[in-house]
Protein backbone atom coordinates (compact mmCIF):
# COMPACT_ATOMS: atom_id res chain seq x y z
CA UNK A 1 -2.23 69.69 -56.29
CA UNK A 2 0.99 71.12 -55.29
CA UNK A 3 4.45 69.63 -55.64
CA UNK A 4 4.21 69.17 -51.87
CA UNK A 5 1.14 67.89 -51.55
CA UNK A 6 1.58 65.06 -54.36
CA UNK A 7 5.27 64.27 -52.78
CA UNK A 8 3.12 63.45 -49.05
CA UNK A 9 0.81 61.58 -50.91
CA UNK A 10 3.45 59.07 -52.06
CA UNK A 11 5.50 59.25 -48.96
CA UNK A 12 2.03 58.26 -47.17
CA UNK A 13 1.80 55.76 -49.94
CA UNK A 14 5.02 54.14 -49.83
CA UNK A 15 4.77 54.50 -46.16
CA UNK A 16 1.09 52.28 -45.78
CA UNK A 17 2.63 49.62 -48.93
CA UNK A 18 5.74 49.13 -46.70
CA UNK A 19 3.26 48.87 -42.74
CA UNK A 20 1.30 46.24 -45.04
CA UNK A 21 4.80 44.43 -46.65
CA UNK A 22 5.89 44.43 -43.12
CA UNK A 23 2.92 43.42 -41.28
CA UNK A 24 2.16 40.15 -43.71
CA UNK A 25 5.88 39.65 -43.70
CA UNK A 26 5.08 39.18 -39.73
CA UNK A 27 1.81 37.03 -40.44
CA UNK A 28 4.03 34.83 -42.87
CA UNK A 29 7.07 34.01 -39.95
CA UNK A 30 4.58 33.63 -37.47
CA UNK A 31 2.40 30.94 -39.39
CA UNK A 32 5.48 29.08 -40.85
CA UNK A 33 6.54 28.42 -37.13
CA UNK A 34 2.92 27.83 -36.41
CA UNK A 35 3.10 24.86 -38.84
CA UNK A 36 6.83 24.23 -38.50
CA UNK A 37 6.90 24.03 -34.93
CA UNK A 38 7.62 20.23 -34.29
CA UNK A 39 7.30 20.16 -30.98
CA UNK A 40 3.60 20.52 -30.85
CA UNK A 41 2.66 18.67 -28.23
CA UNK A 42 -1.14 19.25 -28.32
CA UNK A 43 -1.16 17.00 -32.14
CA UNK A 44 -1.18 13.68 -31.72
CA UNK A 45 -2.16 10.11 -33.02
CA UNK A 46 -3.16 7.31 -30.82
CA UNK A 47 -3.44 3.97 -32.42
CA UNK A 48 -5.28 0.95 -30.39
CA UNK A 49 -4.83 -2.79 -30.84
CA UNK A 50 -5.94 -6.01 -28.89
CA UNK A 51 -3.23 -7.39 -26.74
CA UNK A 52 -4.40 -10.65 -28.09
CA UNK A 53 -4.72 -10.49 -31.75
CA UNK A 54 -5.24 -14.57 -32.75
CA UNK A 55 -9.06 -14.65 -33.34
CA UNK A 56 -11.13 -13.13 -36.11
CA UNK A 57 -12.97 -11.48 -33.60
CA UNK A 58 -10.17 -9.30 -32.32
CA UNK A 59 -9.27 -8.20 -35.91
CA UNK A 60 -13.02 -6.80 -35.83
CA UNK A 61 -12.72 -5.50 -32.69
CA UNK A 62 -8.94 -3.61 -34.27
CA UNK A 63 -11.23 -2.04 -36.72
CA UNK A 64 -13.75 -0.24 -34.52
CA UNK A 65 -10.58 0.75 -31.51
CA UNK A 66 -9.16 2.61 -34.45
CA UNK A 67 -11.82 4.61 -35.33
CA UNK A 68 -12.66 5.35 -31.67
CA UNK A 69 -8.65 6.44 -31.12
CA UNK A 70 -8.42 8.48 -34.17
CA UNK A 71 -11.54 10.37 -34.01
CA UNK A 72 -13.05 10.22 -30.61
CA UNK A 73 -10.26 10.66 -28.19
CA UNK A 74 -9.66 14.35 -27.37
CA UNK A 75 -6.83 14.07 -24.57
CA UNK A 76 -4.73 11.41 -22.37
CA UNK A 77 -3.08 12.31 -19.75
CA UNK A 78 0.34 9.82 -19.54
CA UNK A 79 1.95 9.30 -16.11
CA UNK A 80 5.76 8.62 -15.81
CA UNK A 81 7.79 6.08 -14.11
CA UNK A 82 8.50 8.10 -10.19
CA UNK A 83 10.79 6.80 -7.02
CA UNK A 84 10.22 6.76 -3.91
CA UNK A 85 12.71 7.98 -1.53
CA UNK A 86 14.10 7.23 2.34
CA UNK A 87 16.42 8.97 4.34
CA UNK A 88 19.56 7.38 5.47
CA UNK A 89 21.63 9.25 8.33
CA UNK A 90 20.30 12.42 6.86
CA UNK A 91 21.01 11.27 2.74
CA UNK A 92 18.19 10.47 0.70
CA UNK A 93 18.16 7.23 -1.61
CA UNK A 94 15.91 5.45 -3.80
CA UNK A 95 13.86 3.24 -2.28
CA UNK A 96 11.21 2.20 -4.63
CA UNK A 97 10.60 2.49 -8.08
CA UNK A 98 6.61 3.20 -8.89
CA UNK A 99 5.59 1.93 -12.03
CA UNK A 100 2.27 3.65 -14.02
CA UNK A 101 -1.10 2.55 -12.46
CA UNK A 102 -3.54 4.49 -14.83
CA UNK A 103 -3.85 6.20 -17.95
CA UNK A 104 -7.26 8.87 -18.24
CA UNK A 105 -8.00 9.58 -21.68
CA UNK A 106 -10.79 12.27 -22.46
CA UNK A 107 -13.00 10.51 -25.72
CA UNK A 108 -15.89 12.49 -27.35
CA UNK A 109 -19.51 11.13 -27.91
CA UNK A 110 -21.37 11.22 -30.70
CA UNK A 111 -25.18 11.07 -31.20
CA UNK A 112 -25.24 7.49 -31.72
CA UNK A 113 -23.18 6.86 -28.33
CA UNK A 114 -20.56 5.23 -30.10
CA UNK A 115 -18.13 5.80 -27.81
CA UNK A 116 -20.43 4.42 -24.58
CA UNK A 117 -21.02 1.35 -26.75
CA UNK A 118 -17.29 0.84 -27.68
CA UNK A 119 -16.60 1.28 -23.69
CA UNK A 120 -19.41 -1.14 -23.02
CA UNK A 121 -18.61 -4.11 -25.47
CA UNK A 122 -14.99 -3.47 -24.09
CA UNK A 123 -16.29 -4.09 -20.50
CA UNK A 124 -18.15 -6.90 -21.36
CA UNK A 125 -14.81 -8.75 -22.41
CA UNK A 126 -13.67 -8.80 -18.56
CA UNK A 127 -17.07 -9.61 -17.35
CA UNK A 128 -20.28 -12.29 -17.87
CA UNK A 129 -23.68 -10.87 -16.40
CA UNK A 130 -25.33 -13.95 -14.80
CA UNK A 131 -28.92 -14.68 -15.72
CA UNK A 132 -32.11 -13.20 -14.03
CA UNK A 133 -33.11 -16.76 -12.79
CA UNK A 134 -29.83 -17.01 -11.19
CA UNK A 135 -30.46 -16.52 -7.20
CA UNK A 136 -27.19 -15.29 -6.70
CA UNK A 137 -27.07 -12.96 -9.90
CA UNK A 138 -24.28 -10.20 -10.39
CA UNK A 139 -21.43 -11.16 -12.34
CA UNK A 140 -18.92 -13.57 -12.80
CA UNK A 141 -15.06 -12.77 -14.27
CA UNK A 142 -13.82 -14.34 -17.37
CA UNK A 143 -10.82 -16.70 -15.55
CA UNK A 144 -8.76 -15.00 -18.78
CA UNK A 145 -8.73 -11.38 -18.24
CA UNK A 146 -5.95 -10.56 -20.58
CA UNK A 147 -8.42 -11.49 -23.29
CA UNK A 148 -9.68 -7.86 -23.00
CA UNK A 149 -6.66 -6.03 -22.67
CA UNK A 150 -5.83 -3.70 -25.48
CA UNK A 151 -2.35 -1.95 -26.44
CA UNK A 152 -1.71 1.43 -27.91
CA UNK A 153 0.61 3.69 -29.09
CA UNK A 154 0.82 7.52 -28.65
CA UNK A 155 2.24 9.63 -31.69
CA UNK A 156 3.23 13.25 -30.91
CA UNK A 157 2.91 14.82 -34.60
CA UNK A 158 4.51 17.91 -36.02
CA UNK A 159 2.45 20.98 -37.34
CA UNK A 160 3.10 19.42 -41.00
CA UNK A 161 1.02 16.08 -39.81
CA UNK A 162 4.44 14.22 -39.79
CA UNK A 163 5.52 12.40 -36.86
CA UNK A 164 7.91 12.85 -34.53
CA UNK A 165 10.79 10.53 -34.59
CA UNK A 166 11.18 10.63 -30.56
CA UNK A 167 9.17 10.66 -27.57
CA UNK A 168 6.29 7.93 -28.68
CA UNK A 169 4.42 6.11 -25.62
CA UNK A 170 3.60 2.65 -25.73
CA UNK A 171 0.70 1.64 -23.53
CA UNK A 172 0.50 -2.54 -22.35
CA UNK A 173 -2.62 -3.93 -20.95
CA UNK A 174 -5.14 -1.55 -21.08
CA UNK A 175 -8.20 -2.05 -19.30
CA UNK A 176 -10.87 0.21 -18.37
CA UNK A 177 -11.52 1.13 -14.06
CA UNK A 178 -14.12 3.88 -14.40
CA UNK A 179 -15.93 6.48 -16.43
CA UNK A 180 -16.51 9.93 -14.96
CA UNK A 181 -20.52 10.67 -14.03
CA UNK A 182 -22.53 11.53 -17.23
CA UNK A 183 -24.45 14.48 -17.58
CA UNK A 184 -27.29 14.82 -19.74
CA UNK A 185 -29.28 18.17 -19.49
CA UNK A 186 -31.70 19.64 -22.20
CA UNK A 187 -30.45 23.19 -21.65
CA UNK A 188 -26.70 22.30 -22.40
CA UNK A 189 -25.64 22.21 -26.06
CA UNK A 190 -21.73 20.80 -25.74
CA UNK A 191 -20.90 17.50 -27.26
CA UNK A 192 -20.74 14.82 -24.31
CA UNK A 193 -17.18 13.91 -22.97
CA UNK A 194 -16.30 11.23 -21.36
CA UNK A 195 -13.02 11.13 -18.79
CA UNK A 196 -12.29 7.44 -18.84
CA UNK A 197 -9.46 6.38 -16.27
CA UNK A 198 -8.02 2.87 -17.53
CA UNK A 199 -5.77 0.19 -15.69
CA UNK A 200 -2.21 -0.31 -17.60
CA UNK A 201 0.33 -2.96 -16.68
CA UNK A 202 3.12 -0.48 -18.45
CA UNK A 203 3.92 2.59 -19.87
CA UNK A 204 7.31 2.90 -21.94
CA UNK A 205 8.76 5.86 -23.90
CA UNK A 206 10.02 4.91 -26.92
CA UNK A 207 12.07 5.96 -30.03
CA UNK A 208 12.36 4.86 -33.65
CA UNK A 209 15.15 2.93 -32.95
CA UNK A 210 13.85 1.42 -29.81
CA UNK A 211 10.94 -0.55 -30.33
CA UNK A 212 12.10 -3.75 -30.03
CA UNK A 213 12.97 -3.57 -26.86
């Protein structure tokens, strides 16, 4: 080999070792912001209590909401406090102030319909199916309906699993109003979703420092 040839193989050495140095130099910065990156706002913990939390039966019922809100819900979509405006001699003002209605979550299924049941028992707390001798049948409603109200609490989390200190959503009565049509079809493998929209008396924002308010 001559003296040329050997110095282009280590220029065409050095020149691949620094491309490589470089290029997981790159990988590196872009993973640490990846995972540093604490304003991921697709990571998030939701945590689901009974508004009413006096019987023994509600601490059971505590147990099963968390596992549904910590492995079964996918999304929630959370609406804001809005206003509603008029026109006054061609200014507009506030006229209204529109408080949250809903909150639609998104929860996965699994093969043993855990979720449907969870929705169903939950359902059942609002409602008492009369008996098939009865000639009116249909239902009746429990005269206490918050007895089936839950509460939650909405956790963005960092890349690191920590969470944020800021921007936490605290959800007040919640209730379930409908579940999106199910599909069931043998020539579909996806997991089945269910888009749940429930009722909320209120929706707050809150902060560490906050939550007593």
């Amino acid at each position: 080999m001559s003296l040329q040839s050997a110095k282009g193989s280590v220029a065409r050495g050095l020149k691949i070792g620094a491309d490589n140095s470089v290029g997981m130099l790159n990988r590196g910065f872009r993973m640490a912001l990846e995972t540093l990156d604490i304003q991921n706002k697709n990571i998030f913990e939701l945590l689901m209590w009974p508004k009413d939390m006096i019987s023994f039966k509600s601490v059971a019922a505590s147990a099963v909401d968390s596992i549904i809100s910590r492995l079964y819900v996918t999304s929630i979509t959370v609406p804001f406090v809005s206003f509603e405006y008029e026109t006054y001699n061609e200014v507009k003002e506030i006229k209204d102030v529109v408080y949250p209605q809903q909150v639609t979550m998104i929860l996965l299924d699994n093969e043993f319909a855990m979720t449907r049941t969870w929705i169903n028992s939950w359902v059942k707390n609002s409602i008492i199916t009369k008996p098939l001798f009865d000639p009116d049948g249909g239902y009746i409603f429990y005269d206490d309906q918050n007895g089936a109200k839950k509460n939650a609490l909405l956790v963005p989390v960092g890349g690191l699993g920590i969470p944020n200190t800021g921007g936490w959503f605290k959800f007040e009565g919640l209730k379930p109003m409908s579940v999106d049509e199910l599909t069931f079809a043998h020539n579909d493998g996806d997991p089945m979703l269910l888009t749940v929209q429930f009722s909320v008396d209120n929706v707050w924002m809150k902060t560490i420092g906050n939550f007593t308010e």
